[in-house]
Structure formats: structure tokens, C-alpha cells
C-alpha atoms as a PDB file:
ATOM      1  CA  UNK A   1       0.000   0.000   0.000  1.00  0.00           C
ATOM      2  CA  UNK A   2       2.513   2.273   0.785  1.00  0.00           C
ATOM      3  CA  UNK A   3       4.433   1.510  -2.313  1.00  0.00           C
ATOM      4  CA  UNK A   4       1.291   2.230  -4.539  1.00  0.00           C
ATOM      5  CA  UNK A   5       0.953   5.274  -2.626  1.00  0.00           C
ATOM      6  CA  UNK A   6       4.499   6.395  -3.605  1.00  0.00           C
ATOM      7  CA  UNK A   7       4.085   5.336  -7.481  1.00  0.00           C
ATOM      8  CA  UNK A   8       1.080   7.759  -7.262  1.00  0.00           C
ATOM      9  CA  UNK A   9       3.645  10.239  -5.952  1.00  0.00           C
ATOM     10  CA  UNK A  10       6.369   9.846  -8.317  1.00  0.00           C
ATOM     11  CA  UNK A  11       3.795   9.802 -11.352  1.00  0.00           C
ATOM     12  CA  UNK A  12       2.240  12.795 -10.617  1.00  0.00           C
ATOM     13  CA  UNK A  13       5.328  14.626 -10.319  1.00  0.00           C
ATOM     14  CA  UNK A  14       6.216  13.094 -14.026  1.00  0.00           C
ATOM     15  CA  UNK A  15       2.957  14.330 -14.819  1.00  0.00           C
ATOM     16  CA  UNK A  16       3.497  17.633 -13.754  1.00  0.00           C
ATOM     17  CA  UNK A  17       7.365  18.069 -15.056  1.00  0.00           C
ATOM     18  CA  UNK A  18       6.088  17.068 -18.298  1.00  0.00           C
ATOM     19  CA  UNK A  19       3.189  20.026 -18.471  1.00  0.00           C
ATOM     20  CA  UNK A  20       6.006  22.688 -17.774  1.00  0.00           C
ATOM     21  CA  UNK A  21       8.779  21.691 -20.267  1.00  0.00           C
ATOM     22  CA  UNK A  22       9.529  22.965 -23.193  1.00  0.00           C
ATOM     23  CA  UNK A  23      10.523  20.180 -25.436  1.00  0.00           C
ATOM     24  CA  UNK A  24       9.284  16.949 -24.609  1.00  0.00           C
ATOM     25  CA  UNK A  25      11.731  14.658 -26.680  1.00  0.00           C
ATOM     26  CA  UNK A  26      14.653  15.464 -24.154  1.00  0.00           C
ATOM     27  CA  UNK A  27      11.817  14.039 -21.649  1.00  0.00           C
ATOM     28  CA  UNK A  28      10.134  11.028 -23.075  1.00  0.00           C
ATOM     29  CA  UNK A  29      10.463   7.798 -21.479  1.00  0.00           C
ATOM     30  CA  UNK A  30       8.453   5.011 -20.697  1.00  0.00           C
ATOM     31  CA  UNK A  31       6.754   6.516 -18.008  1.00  0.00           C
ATOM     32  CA  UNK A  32       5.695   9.676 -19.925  1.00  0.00           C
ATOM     33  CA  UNK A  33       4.530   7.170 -22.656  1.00  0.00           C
ATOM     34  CA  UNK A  34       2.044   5.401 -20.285  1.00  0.00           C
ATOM     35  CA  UNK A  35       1.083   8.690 -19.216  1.00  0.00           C
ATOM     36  CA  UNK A  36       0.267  10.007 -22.660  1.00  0.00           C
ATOM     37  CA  UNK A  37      -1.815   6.917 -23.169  1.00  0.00           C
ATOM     38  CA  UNK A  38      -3.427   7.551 -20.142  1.00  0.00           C
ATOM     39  CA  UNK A  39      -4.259  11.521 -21.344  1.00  0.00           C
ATOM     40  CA  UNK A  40      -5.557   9.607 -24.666  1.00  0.00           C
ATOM     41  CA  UNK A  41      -7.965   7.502 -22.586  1.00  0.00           C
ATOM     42  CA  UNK A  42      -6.007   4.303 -23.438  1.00  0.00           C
ATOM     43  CA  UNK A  43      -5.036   3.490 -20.040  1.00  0.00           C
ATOM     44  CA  UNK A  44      -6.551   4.419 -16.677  1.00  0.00           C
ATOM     45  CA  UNK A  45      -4.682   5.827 -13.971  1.00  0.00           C
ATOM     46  CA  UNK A  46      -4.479   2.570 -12.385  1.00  0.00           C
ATOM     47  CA  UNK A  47      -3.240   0.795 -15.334  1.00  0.00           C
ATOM     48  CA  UNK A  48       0.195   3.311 -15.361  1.00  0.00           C
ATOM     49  CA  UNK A  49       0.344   2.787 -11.672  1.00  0.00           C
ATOM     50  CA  UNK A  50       0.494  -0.647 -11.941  1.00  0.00           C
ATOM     51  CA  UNK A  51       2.906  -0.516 -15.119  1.00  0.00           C
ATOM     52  CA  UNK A  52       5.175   1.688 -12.916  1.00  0.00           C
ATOM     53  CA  UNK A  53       5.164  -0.502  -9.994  1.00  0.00           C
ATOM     54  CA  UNK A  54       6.024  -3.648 -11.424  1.00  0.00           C
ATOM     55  CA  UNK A  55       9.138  -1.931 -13.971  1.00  0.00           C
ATOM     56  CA  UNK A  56       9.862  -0.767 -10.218  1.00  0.00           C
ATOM     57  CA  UNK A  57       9.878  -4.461  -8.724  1.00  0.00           C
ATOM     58  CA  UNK A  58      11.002  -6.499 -11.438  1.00  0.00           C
ATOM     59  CA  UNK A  59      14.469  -4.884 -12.183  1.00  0.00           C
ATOM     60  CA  UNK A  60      16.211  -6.392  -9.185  1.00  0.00           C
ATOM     61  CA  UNK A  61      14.864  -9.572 -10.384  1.00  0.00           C
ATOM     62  CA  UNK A  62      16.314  -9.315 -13.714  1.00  0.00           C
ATOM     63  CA  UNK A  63      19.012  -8.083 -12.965  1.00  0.00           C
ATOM     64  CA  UNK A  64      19.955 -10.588 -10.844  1.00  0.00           C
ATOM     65  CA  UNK A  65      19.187 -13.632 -13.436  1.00  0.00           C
ATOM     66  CA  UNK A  66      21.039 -11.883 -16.245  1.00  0.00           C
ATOM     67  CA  UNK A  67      23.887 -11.724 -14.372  1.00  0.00           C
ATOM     68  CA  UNK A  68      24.082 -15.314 -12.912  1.00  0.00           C
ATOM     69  CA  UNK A  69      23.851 -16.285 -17.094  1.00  0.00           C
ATOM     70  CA  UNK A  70      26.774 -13.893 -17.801  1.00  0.00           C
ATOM     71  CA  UNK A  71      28.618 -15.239 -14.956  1.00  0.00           C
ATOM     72  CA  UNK A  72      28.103 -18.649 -16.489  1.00  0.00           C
ATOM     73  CA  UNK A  73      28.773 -17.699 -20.050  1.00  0.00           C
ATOM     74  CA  UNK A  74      32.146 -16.224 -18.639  1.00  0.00           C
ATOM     75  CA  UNK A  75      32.980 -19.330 -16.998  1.00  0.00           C
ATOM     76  CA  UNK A  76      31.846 -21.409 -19.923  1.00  0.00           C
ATOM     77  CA  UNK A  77      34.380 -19.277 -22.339  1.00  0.00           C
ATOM     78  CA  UNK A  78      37.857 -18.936 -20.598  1.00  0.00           C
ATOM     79  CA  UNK A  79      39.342 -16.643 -23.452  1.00  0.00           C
ATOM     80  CA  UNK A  80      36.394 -14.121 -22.773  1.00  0.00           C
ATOM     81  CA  UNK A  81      37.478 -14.318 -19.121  1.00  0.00           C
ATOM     82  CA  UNK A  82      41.057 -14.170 -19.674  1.00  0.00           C
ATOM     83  CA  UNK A  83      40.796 -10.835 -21.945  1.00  0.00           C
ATOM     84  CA  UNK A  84      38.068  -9.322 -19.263  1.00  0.00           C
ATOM     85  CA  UNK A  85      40.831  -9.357 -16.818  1.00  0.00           C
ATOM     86  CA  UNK A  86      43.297  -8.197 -18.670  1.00  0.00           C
ATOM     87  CA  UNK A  87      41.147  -5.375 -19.561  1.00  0.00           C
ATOM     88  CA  UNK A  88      40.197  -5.008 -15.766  1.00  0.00           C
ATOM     89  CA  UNK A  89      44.001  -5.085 -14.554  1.00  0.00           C
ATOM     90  CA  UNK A  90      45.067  -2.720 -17.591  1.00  0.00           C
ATOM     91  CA  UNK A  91      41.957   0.244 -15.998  1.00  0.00           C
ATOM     92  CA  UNK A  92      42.444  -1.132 -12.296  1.00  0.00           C
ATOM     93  CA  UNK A  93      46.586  -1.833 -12.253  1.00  0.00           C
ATOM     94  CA  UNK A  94      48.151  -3.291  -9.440  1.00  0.00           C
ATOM     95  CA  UNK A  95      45.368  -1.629  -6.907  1.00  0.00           C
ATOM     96  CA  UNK A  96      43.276  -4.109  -4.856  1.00  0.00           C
ATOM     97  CA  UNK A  97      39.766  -4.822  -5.719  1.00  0.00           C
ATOM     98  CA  UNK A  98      36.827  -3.932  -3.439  1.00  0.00           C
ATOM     99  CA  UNK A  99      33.048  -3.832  -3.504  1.00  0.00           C
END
């Protein structure tokens, strides 16, 4: 509940950044899409809530599983993890790594 509620909040700020500007191509997104659809009458409010939300949620999760198959693919290719760290010691040099 307290999620939804700060969707709402971050959509009608969108809403009301894209009234003022000047030039909406430097502002379009995927949000602003929805929420031109939703002007049109092809969504309801609800429906770009929702659409926000779960873009919102499901990143981490995707995230995550593309990198566990990259981290296999690596492993499955040693010569495309030999010449990533080469290119990783040739930026980092002889400094240590850290998270």
C-alpha cells in the first residue's frame, strides 16, 4: 500500500514536469509514454500505476538472473574471461579490488 501510494507520488510529479517543459523529446520515457496513453484515454490511472510498480519491482529480479547467465557464459568461455581481466588489470593496475 505504501508503495502504490508512492508510485502515485512519483507519477504525478512526471505528470506535472512534463506540463512545464519545453521540449518533450529530451523528456520522453516510458513513463511519460504510459502517461500520454493515459491523457488519450487508453489506459486508466491505475493501469500506469500498476505498469510503474512492477518496472519498479522487477528490475532487481532481472538483474539478478542476467547476471548469474553472464557469470556462467564467462565461466563457460575462458578466453572471454582471460581478456576481461586483462582489460580489468590494464583500468584497475596493481590496486586491490573492493566492492
Amino acid at each position: 500500500k505504501d508503495l502504490k501510494g508512492a508510485m502515485e507520488t512519483l507519477i504525478e510529479q512526471k505528470r506535472q514536469k512534463l506540463s512545464t517543459v519545453e521540449k518533450l523529446d529530451e523528456h520522453m520515457d516510458f513513463a511519460s509514454q504510459l502517461i500520454f496513453a493515459q491523457n488519450r484515454g487508453d489506459l486508466t490511472a491505475e493501469n500506469v500505476n500498476q505498469c510503474v510498480l512492477e518496472m519498479m519491482i522487477a528490475a532487481p529480479d532481472t538483474l539478478s538472473v542476467t547476471l548469474f547467465f553472464m557469470l556462467i557464459l564467462i565461466a563457460e568461455h575462458p578466453t572471454v574471461e582471460e581478456e576481461m581481466m586483462r582489460e580489468i588489470e590494464t583500468v584497475v593496475g596493481k590496486q586491490e579490488l573492493q566492492s
